[in-house]
Protein backbone atom coordinates (compact mmCIF):
# COMPACT_ATOMS: atom_id res chain seq x y z
CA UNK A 1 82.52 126.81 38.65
CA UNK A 2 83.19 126.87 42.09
CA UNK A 3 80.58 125.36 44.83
CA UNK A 4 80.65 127.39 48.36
CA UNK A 5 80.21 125.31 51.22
CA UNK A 6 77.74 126.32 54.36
CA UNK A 7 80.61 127.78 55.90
CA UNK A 8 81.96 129.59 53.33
CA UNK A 9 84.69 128.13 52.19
CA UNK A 10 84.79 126.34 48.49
CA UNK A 11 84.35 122.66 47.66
CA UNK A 12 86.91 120.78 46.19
CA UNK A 13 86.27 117.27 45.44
CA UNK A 14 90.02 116.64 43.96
CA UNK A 15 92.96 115.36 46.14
CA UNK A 16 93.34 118.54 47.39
CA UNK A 17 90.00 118.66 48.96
CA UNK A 18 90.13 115.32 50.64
CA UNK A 19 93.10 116.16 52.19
CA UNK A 20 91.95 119.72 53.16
CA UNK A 21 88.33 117.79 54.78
CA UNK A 22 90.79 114.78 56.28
CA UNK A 23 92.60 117.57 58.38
CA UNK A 24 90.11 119.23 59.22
CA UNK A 25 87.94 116.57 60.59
CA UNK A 26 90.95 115.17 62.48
CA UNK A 27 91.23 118.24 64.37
CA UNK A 28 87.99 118.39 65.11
CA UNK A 29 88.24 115.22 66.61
CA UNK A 30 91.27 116.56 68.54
CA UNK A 31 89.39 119.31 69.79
CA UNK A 32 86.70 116.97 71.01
CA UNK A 33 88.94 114.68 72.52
CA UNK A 34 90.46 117.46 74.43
CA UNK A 35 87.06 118.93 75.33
CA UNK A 36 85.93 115.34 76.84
CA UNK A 37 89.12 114.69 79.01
CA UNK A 38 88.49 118.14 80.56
CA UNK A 39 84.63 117.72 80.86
CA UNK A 40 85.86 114.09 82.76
CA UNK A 41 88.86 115.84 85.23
CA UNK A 42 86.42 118.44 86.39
CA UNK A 43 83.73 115.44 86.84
CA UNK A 44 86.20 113.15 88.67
CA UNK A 45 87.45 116.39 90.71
CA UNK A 46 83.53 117.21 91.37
CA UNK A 47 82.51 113.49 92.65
CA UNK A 48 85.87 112.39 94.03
CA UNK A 49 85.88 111.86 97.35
CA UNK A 50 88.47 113.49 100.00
CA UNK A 51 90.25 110.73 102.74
CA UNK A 52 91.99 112.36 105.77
CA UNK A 53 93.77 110.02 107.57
CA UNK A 54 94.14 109.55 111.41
CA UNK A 55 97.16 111.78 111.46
CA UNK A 56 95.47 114.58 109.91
CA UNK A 57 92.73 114.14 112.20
CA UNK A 58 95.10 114.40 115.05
CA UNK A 59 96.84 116.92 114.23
CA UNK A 60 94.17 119.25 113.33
CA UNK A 61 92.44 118.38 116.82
CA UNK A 62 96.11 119.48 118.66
CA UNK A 63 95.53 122.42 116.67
CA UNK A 64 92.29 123.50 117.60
CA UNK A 65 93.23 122.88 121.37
CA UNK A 66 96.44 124.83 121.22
CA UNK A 67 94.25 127.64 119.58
CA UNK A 68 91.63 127.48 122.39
CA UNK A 69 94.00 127.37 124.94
CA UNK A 70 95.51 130.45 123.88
CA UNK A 71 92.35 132.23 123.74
CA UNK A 72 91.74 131.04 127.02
CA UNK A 73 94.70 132.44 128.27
CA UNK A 74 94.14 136.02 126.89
CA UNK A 75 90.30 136.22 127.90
CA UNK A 76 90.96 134.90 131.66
CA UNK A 77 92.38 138.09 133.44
């Protein structure tokens, strides 16, 4: 007689069975351990906090006065 399991698949106490449960609990745990390193990149990515240095800083203000300037230039007639 063969015993169904919630999911539908039989229960096998032999060898067999234990092996079949052994794999199939260490891929769950796979999948979990996957699931958590994702779950902690896209909380390190949400809470990490972005450094610009001086340079950038610079550089972006050069920017932004070589773009006014040349609006400057266009609006004065």
């Amino acid at each position: 007689e063969v015993e169904l399991s919630s999911d539908g698949s039989a229960v096998n106490t032999g060898p067999k069975g234990v092996i079949n449960d052994w794999r199939r609990f260490k891929q769950l745990e796979t999948e979990q351990r996957q699931e958590q390193r994702r779950e902690m990149e896209r909380l390190i990515k949400k809470l990490s906090m972005t450094c610009r240095s001086h340079l950038d800083e610079e550089t972006d203000k050069q920017k932004q006065k070589e773009l006014q300037e040349k609006i400057n230039g266009k609006v004065a007639w």
